[in-house]
PDB file of N, CA and C in Angstrom:
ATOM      1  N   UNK A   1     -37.176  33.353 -13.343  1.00  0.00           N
ATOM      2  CA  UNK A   1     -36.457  32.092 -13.255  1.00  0.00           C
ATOM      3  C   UNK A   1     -35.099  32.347 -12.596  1.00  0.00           C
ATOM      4  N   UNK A   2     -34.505  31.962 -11.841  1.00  0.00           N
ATOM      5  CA  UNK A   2     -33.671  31.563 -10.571  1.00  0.00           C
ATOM      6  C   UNK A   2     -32.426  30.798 -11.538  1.00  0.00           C
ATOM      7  N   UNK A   3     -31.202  31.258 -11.776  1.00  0.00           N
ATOM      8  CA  UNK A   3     -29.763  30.690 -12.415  1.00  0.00           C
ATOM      9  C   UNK A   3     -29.837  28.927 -12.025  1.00  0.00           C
ATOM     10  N   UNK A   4     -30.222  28.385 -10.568  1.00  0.00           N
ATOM     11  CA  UNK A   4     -30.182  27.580 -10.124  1.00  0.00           C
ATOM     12  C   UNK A   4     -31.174  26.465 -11.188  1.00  0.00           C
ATOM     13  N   UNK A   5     -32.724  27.144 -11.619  1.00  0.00           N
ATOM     14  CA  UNK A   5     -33.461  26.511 -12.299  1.00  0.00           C
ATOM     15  C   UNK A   5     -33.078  26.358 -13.815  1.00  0.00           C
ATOM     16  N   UNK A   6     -32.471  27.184 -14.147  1.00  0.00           N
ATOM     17  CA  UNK A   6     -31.982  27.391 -15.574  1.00  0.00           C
ATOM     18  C   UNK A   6     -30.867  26.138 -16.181  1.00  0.00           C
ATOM     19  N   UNK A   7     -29.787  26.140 -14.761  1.00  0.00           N
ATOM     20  CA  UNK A   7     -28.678  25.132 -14.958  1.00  0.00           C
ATOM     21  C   UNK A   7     -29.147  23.637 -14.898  1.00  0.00           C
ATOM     22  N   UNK A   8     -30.457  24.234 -13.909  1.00  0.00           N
ATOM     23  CA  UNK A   8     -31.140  22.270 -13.852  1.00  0.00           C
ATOM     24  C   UNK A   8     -31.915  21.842 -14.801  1.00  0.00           C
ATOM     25  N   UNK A   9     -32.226  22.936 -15.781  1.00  0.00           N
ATOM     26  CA  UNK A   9     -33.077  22.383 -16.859  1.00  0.00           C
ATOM     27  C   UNK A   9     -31.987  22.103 -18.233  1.00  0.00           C
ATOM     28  N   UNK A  10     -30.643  22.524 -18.073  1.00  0.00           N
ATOM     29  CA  UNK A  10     -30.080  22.541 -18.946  1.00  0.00           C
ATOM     30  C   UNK A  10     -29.066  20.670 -19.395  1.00  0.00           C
ATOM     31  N   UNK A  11     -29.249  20.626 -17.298  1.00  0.00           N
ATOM     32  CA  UNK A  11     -28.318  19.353 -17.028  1.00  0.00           C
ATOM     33  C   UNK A  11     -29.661  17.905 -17.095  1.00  0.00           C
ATOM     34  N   UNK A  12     -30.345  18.537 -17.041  1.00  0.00           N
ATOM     35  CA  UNK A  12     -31.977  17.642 -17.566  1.00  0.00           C
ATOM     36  C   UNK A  12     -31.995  16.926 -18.939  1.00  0.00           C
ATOM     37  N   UNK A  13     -31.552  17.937 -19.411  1.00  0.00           N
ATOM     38  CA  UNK A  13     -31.465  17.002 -20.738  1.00  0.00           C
ATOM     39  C   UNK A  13     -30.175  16.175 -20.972  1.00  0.00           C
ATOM     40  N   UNK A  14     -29.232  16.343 -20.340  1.00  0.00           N
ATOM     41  CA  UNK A  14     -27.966  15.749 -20.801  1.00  0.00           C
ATOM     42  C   UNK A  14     -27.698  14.288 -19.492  1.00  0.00           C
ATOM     43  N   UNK A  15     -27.671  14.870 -18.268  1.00  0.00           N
ATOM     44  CA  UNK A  15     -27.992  13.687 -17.264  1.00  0.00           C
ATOM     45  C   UNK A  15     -29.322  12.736 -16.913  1.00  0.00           C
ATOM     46  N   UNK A  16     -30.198  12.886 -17.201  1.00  0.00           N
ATOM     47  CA  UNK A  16     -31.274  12.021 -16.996  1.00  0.00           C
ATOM     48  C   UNK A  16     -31.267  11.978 -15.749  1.00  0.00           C
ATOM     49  N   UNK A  17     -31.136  12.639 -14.464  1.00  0.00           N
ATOM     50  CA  UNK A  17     -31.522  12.569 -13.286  1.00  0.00           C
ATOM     51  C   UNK A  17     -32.545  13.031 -13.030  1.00  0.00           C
ATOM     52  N   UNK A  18     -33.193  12.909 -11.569  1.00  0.00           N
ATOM     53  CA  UNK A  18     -34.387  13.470 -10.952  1.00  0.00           C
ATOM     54  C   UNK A  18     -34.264  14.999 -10.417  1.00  0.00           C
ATOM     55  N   UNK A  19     -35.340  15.519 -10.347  1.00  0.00           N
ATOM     56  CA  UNK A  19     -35.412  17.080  -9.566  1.00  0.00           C
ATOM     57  C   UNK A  19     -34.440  17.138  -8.371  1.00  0.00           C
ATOM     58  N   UNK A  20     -34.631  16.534  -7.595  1.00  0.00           N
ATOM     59  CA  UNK A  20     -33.632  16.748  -6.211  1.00  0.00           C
ATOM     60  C   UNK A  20     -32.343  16.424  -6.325  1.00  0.00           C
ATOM     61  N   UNK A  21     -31.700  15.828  -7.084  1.00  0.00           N
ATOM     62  CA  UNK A  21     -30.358  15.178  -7.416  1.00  0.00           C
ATOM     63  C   UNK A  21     -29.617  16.189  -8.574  1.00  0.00           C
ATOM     64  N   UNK A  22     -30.612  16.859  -9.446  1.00  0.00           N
ATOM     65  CA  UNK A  22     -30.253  17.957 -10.018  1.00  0.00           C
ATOM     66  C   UNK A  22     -30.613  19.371  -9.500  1.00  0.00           C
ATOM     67  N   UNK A  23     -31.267  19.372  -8.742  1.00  0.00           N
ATOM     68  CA  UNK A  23     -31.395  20.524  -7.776  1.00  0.00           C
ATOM     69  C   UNK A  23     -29.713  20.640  -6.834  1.00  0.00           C
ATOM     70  N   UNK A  24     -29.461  19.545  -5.940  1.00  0.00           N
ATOM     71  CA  UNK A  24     -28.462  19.276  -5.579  1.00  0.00           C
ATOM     72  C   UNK A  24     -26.940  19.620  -6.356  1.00  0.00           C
ATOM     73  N   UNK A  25     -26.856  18.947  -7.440  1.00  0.00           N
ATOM     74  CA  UNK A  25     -25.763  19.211  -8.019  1.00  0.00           C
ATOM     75  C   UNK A  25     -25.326  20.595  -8.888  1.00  0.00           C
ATOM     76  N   UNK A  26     -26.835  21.270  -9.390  1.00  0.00           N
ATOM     77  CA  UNK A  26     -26.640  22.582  -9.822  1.00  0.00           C
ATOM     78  C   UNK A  26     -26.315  23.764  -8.571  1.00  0.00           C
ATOM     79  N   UNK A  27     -26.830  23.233  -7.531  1.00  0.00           N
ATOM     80  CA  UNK A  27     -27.135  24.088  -6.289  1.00  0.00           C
ATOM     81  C   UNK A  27     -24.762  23.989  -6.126  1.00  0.00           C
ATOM     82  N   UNK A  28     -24.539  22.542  -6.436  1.00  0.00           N
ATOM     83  CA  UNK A  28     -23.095  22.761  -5.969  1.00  0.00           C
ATOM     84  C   UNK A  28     -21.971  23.205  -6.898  1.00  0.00           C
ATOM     85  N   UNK A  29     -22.506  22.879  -8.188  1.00  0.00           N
ATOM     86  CA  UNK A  29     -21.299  23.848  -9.334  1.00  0.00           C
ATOM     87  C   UNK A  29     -21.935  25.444  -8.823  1.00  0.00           C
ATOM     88  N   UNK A  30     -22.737  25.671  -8.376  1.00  0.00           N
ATOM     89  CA  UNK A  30     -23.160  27.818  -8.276  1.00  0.00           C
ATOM     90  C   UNK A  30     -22.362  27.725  -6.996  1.00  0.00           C
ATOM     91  N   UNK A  31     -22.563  27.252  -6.005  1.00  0.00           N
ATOM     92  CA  UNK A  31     -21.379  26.979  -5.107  1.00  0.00           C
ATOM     93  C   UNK A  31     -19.930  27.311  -5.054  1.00  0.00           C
ATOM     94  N   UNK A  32     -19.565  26.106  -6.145  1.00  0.00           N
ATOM     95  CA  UNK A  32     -18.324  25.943  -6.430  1.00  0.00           C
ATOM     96  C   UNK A  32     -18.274  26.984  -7.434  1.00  0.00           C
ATOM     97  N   UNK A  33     -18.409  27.657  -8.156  1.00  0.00           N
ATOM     98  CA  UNK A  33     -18.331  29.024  -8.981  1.00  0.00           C
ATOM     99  C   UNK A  33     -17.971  29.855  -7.967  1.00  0.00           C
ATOM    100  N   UNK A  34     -18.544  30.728  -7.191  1.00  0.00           N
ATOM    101  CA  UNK A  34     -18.637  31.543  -5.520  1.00  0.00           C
ATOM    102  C   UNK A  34     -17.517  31.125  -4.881  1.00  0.00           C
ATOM    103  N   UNK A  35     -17.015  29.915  -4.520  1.00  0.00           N
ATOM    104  CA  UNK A  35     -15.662  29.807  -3.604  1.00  0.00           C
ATOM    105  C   UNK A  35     -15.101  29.572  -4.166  1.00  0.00           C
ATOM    106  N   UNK A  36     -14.903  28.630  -5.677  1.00  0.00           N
ATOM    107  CA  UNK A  36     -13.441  28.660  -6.658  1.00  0.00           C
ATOM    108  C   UNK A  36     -12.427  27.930  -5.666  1.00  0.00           C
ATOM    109  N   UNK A  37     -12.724  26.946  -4.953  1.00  0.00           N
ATOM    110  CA  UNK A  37     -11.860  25.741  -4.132  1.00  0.00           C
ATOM    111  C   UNK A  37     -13.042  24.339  -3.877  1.00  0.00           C
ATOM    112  N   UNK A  38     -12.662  23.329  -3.862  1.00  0.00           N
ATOM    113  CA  UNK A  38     -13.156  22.577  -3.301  1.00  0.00           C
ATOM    114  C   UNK A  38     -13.031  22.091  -1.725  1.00  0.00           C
ATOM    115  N   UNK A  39     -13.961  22.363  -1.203  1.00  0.00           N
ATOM    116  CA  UNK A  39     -13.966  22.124   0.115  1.00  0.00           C
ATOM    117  C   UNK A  39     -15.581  21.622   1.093  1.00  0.00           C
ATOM    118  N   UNK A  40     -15.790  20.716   0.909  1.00  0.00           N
ATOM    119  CA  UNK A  40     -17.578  19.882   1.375  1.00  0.00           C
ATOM    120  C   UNK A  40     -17.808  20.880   2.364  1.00  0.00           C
ATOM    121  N   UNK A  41     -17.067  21.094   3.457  1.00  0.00           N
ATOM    122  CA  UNK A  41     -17.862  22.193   4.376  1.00  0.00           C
ATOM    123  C   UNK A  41     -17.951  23.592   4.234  1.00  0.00           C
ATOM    124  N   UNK A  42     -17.192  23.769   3.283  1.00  0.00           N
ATOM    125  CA  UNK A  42     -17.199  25.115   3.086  1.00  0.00           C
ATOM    126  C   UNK A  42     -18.560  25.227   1.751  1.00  0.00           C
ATOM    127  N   UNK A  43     -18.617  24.162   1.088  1.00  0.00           N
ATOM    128  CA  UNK A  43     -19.327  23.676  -0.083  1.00  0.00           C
ATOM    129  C   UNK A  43     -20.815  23.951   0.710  1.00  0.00           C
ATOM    130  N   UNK A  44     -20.724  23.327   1.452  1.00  0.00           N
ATOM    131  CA  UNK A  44     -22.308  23.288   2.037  1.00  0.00           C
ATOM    132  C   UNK A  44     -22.614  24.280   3.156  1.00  0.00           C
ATOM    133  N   UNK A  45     -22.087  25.801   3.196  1.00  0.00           N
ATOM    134  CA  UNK A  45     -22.342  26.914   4.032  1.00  0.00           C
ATOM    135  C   UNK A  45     -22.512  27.861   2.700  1.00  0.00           C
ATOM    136  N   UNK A  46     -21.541  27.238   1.455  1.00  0.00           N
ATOM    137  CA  UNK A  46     -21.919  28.218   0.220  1.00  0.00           C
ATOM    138  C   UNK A  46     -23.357  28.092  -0.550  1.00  0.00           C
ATOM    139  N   UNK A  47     -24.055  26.690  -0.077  1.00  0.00           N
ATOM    140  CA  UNK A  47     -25.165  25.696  -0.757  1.00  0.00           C
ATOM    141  C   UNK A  47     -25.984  27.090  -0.839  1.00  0.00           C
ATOM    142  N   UNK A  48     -26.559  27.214  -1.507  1.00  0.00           N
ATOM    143  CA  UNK A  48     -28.330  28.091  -1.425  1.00  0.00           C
ATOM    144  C   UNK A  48     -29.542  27.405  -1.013  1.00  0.00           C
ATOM    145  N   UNK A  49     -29.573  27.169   0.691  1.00  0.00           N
ATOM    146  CA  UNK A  49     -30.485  26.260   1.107  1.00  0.00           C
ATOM    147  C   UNK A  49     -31.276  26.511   2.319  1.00  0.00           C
ATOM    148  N   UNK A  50     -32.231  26.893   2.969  1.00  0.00           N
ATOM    149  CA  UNK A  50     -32.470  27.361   3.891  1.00  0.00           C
ATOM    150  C   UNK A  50     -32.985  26.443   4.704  1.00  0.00           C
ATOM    151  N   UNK A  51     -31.914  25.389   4.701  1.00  0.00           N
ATOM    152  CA  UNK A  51     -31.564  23.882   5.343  1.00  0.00           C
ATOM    153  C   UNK A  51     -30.487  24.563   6.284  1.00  0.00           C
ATOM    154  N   UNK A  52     -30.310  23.864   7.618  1.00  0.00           N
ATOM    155  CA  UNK A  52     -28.928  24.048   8.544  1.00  0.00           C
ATOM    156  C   UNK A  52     -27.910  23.430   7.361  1.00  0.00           C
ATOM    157  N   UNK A  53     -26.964  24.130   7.636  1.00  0.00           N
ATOM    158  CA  UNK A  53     -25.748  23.556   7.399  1.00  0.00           C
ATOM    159  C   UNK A  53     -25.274  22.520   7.604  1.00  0.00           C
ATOM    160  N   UNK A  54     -25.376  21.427   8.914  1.00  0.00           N
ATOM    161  CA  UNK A  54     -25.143  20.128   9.334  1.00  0.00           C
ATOM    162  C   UNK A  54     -26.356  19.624   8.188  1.00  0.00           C
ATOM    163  N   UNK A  55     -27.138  19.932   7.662  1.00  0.00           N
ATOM    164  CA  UNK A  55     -28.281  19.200   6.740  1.00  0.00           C
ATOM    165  C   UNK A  55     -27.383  18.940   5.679  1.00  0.00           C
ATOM    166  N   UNK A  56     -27.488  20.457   4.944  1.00  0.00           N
ATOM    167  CA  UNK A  56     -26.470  20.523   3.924  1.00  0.00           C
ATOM    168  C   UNK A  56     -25.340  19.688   3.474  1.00  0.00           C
ATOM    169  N   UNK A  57     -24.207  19.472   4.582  1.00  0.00           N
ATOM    170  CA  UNK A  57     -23.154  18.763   4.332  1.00  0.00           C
ATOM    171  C   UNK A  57     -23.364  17.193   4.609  1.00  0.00           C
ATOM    172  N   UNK A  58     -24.538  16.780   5.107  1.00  0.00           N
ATOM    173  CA  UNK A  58     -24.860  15.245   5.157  1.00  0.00           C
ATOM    174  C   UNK A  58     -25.975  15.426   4.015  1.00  0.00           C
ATOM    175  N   UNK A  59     -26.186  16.276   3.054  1.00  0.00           N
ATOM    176  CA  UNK A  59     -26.859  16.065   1.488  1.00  0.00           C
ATOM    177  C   UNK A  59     -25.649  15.547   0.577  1.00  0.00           C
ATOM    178  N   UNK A  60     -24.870  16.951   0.656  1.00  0.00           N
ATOM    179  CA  UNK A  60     -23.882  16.631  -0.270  1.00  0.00           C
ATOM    180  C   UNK A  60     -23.269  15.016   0.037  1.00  0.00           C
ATOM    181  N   UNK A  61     -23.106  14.907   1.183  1.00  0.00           N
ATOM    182  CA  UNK A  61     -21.928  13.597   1.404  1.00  0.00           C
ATOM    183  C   UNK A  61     -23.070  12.092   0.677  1.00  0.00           C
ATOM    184  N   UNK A  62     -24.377  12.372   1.040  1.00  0.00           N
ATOM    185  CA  UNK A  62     -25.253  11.178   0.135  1.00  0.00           C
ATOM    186  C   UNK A  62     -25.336  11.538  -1.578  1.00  0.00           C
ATOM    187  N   UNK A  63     -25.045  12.466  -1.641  1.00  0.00           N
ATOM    188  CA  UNK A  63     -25.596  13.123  -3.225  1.00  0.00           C
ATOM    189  C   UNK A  63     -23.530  12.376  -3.364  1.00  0.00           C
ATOM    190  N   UNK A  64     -22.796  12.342  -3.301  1.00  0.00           N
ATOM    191  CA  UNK A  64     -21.194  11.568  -3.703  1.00  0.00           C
ATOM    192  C   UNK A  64     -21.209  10.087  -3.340  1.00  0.00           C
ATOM    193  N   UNK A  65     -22.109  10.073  -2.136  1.00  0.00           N
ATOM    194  CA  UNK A  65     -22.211   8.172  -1.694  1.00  0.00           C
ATOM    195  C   UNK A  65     -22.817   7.211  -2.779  1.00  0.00           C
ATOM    196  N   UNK A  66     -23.932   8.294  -3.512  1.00  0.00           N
ATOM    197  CA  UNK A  66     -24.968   7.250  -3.981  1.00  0.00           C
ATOM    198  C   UNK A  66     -25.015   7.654  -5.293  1.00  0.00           C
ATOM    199  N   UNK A  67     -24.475   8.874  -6.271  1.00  0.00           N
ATOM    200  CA  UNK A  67     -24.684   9.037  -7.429  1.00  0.00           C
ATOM    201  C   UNK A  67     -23.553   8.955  -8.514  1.00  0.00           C
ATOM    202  N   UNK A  68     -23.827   7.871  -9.893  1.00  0.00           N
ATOM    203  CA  UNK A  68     -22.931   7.113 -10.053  1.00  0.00           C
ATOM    204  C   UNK A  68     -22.963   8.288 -11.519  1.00  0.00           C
ATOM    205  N   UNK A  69     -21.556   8.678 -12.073  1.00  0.00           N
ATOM    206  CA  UNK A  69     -21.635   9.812 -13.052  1.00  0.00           C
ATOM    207  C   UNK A  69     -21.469   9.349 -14.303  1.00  0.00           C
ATOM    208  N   UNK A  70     -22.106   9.976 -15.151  1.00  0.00           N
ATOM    209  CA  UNK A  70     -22.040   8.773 -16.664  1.00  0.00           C
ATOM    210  C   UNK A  70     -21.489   9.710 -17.026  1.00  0.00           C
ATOM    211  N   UNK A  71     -19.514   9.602 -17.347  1.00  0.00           N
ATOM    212  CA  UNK A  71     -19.446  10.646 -17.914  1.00  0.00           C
ATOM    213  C   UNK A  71     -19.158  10.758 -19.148  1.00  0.00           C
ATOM    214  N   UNK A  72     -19.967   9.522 -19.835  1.00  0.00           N
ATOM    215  CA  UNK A  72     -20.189   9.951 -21.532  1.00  0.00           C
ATOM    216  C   UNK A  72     -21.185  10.859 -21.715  1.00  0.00           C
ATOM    217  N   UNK A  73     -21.693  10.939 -20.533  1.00  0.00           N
ATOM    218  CA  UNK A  73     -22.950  12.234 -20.872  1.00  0.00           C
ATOM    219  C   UNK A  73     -22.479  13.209 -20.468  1.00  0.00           C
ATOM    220  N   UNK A  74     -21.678  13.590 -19.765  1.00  0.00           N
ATOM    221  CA  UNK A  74     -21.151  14.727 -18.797  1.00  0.00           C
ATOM    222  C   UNK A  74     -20.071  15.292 -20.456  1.00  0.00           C
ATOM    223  N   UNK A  75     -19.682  14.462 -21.085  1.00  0.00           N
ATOM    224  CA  UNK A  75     -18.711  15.349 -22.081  1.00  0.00           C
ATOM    225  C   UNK A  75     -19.385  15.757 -23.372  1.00  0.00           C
ATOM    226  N   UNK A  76     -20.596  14.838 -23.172  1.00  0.00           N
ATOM    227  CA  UNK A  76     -21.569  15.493 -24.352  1.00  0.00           C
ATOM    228  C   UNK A  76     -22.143  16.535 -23.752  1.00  0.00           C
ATOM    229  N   UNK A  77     -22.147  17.096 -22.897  1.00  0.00           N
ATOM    230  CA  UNK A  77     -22.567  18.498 -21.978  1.00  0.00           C
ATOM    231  C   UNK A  77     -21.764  19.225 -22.030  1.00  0.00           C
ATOM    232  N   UNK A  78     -20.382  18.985 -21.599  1.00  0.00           N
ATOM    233  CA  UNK A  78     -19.455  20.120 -22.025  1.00  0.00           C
ATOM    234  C   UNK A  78     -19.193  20.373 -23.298  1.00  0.00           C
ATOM    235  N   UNK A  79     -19.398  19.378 -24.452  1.00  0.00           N
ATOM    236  CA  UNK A  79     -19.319  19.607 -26.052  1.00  0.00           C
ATOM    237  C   UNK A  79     -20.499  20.349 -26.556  1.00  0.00           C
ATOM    238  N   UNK A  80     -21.604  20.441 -26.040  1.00  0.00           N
ATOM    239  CA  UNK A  80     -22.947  21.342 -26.509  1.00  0.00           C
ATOM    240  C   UNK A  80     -22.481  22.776 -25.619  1.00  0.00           C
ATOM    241  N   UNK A  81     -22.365  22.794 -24.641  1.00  0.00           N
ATOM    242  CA  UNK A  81     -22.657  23.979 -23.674  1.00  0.00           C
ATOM    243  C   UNK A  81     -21.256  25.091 -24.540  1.00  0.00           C
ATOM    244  N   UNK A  82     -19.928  24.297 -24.959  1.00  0.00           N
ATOM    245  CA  UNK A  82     -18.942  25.315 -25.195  1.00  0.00           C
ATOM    246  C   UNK A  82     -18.773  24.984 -26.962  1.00  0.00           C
ATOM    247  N   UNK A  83     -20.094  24.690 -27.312  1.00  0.00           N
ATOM    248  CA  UNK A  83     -20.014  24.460 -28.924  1.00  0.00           C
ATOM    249  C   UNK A  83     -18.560  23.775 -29.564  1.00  0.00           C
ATOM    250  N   UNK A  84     -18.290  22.750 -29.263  1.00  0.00           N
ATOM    251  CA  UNK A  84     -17.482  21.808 -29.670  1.00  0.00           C
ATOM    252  C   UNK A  84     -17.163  20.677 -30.736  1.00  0.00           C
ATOM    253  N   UNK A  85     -18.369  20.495 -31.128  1.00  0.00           N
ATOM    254  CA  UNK A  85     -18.733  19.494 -31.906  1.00  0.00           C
ATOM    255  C   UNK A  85     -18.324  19.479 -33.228  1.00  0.00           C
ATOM    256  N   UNK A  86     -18.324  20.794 -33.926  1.00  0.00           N
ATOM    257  CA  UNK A  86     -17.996  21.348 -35.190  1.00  0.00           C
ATOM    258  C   UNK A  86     -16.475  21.302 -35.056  1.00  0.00           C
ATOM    259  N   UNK A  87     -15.752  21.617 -34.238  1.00  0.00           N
ATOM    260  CA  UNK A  87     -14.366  21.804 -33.883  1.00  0.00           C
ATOM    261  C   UNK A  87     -13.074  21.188 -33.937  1.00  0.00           C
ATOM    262  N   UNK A  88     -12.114  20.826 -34.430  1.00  0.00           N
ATOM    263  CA  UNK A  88     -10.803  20.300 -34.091  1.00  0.00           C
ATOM    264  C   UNK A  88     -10.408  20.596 -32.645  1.00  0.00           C
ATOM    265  N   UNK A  89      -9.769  19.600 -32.019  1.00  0.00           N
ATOM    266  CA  UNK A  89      -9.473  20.115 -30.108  1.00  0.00           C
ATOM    267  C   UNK A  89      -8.389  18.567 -30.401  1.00  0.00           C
ATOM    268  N   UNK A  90      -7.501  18.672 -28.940  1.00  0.00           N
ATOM    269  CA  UNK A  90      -6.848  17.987 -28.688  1.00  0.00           C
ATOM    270  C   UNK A  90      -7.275  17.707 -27.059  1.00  0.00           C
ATOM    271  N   UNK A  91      -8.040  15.732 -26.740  1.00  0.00           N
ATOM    272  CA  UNK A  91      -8.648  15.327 -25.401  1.00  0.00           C
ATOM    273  C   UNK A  91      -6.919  15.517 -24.538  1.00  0.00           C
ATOM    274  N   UNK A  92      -6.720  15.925 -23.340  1.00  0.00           N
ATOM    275  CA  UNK A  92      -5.884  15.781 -22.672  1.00  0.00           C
ATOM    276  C   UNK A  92      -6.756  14.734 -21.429  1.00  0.00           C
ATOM    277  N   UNK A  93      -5.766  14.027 -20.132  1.00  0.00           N
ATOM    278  CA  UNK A  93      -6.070  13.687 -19.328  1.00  0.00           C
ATOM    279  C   UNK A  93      -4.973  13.909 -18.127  1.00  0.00           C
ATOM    280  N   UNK A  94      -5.294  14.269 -17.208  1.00  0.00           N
ATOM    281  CA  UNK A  94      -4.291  14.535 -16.006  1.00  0.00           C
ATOM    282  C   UNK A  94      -5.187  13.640 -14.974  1.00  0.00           C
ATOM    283  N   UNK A  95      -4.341  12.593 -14.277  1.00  0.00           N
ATOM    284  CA  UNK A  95      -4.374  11.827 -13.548  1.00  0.00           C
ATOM    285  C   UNK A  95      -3.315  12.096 -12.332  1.00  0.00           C
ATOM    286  N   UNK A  96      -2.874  12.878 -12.182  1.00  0.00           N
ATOM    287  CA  UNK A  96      -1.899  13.551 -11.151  1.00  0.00           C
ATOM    288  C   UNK A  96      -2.245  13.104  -9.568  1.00  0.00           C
ATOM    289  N   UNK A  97      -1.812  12.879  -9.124  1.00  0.00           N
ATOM    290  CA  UNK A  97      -2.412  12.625  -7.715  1.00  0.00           C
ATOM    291  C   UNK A  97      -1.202  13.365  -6.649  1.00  0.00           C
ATOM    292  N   UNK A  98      -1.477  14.678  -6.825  1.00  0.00           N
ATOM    293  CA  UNK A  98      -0.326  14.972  -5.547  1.00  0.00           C
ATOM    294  C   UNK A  98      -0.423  14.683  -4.120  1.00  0.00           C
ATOM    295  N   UNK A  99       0.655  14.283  -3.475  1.00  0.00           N
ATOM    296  CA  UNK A  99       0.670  14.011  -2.038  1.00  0.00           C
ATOM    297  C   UNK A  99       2.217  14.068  -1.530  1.00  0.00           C
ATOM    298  N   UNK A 100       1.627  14.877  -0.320  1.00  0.00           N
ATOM    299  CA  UNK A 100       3.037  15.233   0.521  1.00  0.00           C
ATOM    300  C   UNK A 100       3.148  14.769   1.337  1.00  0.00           C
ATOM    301  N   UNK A 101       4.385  14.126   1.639  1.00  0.00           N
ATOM    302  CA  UNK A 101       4.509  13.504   3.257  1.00  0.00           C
ATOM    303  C   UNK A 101       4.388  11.635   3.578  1.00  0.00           C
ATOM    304  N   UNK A 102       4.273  11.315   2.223  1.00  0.00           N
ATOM    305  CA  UNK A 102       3.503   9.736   2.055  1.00  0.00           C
ATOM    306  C   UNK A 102       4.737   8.913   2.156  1.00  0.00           C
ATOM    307  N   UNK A 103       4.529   8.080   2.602  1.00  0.00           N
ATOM    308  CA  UNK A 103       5.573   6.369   2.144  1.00  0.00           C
ATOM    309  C   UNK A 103       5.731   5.768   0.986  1.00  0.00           C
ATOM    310  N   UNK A 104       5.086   6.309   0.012  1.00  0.00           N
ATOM    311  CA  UNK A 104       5.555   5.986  -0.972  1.00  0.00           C
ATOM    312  C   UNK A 104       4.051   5.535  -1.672  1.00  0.00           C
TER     313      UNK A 104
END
């Protein structure tokens, strides 16, 4: 079994998506693990796909156009995966939006 299949069976139970949409998105957190920046073109030369690269980065850009994130499920994923549930924690939120150079 392949890390890639492991993470998609794990996000299977918590997202309710289809094979290719979780193929897709596990394929881009192993990605984003490997380059540790966000960057779509650099994202989709890191993809594990033996798709061109111009494929790749017009996947990813439909896999952000068209998939809508429930992320009451996405924090019940991070609360199972880092055993949370039992726990005292304090939720933070950073809404920061840096930008240089703007009008205001």
């Amino acid at each position: 079994m392949k890390l890639s299949d492991g993470l998609r069976v794990i996000l299977k139970g918590h997202l309710g998506w289809g094979k290719c949409r979780l193929d897709c998105f596990s394929g881009m957190l192993l990605a984003l693990v490997r380059l540790k920046h966000i960057n779509l073109t650099q994202l989709a030369l890191a993809f594990a796909s033996q798709a061109d690269p111009k494929s790749r980065y017009r996947r990813l850009q439909r896999f952000f156009r068209e998939v809508v994130f429930d992320y009451d499920a996405i924090a019940r994923l991070i609360m199972a995966m880092f055993d949370l549930y039992d726990q005292s924690y304090y939720l933070t939120l950073d809404r920061t939006n840096w930008q240089s150079g703007g009008n205001g």
